[in-house]
C-alpha atoms as a PDB file:
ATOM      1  CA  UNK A   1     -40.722  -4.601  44.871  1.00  0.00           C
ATOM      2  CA  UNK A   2     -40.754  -7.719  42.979  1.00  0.00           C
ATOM      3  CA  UNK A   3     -38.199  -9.880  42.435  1.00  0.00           C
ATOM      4  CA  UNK A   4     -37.941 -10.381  38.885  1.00  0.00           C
ATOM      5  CA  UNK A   5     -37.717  -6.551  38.088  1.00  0.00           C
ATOM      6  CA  UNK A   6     -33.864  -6.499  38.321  1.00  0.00           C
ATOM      7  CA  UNK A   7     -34.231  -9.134  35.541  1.00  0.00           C
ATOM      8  CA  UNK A   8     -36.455  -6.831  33.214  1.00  0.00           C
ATOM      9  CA  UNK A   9     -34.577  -4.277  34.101  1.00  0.00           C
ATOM     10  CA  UNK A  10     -31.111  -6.006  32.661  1.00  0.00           C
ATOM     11  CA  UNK A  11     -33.200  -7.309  29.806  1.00  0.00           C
ATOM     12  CA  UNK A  12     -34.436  -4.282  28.700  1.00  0.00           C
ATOM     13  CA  UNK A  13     -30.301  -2.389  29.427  1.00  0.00           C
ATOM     14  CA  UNK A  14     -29.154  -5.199  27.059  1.00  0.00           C
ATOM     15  CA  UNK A  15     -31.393  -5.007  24.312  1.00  0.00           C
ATOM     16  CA  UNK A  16     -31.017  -0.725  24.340  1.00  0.00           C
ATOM     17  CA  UNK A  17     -27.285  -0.849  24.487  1.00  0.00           C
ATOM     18  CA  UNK A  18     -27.374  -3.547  21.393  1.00  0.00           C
ATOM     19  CA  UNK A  19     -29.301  -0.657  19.754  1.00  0.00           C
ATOM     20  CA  UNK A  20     -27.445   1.559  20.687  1.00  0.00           C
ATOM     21  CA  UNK A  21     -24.196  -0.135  19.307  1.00  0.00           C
ATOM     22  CA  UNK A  22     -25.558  -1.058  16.206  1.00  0.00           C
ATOM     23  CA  UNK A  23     -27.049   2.618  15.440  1.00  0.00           C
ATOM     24  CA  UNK A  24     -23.456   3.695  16.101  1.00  0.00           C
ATOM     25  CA  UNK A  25     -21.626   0.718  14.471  1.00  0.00           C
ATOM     26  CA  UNK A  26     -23.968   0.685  10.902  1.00  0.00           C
ATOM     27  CA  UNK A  27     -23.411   2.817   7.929  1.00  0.00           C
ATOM     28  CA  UNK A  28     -26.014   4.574   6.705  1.00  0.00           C
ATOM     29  CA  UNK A  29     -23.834   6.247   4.032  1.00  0.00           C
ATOM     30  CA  UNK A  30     -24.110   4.606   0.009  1.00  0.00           C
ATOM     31  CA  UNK A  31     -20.774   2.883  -0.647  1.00  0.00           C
ATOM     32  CA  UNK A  32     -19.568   3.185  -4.000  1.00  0.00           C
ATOM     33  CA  UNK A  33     -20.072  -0.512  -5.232  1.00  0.00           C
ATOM     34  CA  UNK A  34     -24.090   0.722  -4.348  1.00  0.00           C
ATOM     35  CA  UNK A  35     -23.530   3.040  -7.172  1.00  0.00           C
ATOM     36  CA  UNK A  36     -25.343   2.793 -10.365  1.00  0.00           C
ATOM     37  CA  UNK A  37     -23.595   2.172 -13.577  1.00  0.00           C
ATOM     38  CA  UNK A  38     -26.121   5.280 -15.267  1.00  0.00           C
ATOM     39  CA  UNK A  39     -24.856   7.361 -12.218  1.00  0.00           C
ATOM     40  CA  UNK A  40     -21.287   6.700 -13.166  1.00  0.00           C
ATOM     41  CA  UNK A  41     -22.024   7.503 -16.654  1.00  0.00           C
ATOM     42  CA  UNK A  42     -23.092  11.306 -15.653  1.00  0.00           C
ATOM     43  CA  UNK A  43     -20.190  11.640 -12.988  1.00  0.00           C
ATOM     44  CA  UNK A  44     -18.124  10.693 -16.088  1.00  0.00           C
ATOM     45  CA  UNK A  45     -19.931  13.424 -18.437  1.00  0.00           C
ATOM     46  CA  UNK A  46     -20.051  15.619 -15.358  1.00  0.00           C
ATOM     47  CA  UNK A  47     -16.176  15.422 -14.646  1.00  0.00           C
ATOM     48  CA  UNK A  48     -15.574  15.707 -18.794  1.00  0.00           C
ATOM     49  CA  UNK A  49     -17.686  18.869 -19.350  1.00  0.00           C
ATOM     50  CA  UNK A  50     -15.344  20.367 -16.630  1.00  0.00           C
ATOM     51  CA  UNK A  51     -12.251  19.944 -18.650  1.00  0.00           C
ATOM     52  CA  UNK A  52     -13.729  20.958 -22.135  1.00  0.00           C
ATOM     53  CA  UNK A  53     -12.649  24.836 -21.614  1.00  0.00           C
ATOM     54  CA  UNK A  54      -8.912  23.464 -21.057  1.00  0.00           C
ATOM     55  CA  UNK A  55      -6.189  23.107 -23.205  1.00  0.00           C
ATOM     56  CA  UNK A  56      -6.601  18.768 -23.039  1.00  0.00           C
ATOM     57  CA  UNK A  57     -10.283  18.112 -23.191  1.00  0.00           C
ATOM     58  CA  UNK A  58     -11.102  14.662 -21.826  1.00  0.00           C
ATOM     59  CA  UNK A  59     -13.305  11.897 -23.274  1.00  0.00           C
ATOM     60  CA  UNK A  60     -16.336  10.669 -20.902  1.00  0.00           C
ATOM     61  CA  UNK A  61     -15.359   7.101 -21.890  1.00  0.00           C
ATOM     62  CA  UNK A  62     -11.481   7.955 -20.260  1.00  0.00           C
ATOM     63  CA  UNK A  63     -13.560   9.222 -17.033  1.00  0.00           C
ATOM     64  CA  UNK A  64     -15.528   6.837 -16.650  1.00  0.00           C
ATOM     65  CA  UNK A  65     -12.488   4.251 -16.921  1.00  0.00           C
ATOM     66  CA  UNK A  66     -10.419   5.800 -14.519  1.00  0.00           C
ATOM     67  CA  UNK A  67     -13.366   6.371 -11.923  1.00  0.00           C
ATOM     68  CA  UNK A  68     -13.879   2.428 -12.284  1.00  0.00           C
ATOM     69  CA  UNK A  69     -10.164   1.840 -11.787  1.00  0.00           C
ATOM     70  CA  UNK A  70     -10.507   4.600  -8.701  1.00  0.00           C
ATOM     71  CA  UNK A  71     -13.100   2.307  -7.339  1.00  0.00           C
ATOM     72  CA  UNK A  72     -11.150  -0.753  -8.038  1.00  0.00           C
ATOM     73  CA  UNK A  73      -8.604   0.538  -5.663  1.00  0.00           C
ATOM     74  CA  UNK A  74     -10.455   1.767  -2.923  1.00  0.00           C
ATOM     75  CA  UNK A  75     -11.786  -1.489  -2.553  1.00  0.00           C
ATOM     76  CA  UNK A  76      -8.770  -3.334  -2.348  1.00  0.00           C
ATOM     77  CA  UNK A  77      -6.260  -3.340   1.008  1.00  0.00           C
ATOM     78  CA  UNK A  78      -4.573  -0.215   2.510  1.00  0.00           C
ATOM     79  CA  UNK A  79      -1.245  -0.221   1.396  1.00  0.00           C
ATOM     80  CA  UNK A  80       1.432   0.498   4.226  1.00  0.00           C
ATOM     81  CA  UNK A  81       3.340   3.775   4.260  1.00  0.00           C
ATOM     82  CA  UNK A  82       6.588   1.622   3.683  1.00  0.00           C
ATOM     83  CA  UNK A  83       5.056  -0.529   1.426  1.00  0.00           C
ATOM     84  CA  UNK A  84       4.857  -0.406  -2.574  1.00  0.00           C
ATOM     85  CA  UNK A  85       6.967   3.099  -3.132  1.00  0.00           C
ATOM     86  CA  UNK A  86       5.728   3.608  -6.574  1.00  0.00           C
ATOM     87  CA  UNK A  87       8.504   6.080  -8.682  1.00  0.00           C
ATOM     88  CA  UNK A  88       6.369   9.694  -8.938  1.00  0.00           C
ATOM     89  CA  UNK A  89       4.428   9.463 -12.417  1.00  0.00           C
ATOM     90  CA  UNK A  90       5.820  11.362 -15.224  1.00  0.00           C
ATOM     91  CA  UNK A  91       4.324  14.617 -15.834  1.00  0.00           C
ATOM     92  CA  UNK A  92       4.278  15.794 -19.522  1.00  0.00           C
ATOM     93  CA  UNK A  93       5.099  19.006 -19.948  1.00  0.00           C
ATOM     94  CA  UNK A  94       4.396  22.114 -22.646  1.00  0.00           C
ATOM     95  CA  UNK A  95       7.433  21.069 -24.456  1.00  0.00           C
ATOM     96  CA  UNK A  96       7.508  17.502 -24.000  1.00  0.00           C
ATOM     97  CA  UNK A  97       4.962  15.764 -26.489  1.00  0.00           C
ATOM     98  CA  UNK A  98       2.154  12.889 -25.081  1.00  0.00           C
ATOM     99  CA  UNK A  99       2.796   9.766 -26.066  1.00  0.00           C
ATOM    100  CA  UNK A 100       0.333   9.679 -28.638  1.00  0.00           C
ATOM    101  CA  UNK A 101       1.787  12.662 -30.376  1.00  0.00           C
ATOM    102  CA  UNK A 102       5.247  11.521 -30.686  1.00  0.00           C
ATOM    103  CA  UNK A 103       6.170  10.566 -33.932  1.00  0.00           C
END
């Protein structure tokens, strides 16, 4: 046995254990910033066409705001479980009108 086959022999550990940690360590998966604006345009029809049965229809140009916005916060930091207690958002209800209705 030769001598410099413990080298190979490290050589070739390292470079399959650097594969092996990237294969493990890299994201195949498409991110949402990899998303195209058209395809956000038919989640945003998509997600409208669902609520045109119901009593408050929404407008694919809301959607597609608030799936933005969505995005907007995913991407920014985790927020702490103590941190930023937002109030519970006001619910309208039957008898209470929206805010564009009052008047």
């Amino acid at each position: 046995m030769s001598a410099d086959f413990p080298i190979w022999l490290l050589l070739v550990g390292l470079v399959a254990g650097a594969l092996l940690v990237f294969l493990v360590m890299a994201e195949f998966n498409r991110s949402a910033d990899e998303q195209a604006d058209a395809e956000l345009i038919h989640e945003a029809e998509w997600v409208s066409s669902q609520f045109a049965g119901t009593t408050r229809p929404v407008e694919p140009a809301v959607v597609e705001e608030i799936l933005r916005l969505n995005r907007d916060w995913l991407a920014g930091p985790a927020m702490q479980a103590n941190e930023g207690d937002l109030p519970a958002p006001e619910v309208p209800t039957a008898e209470a009108p929206l805010p564009d209705q009052a008047g």
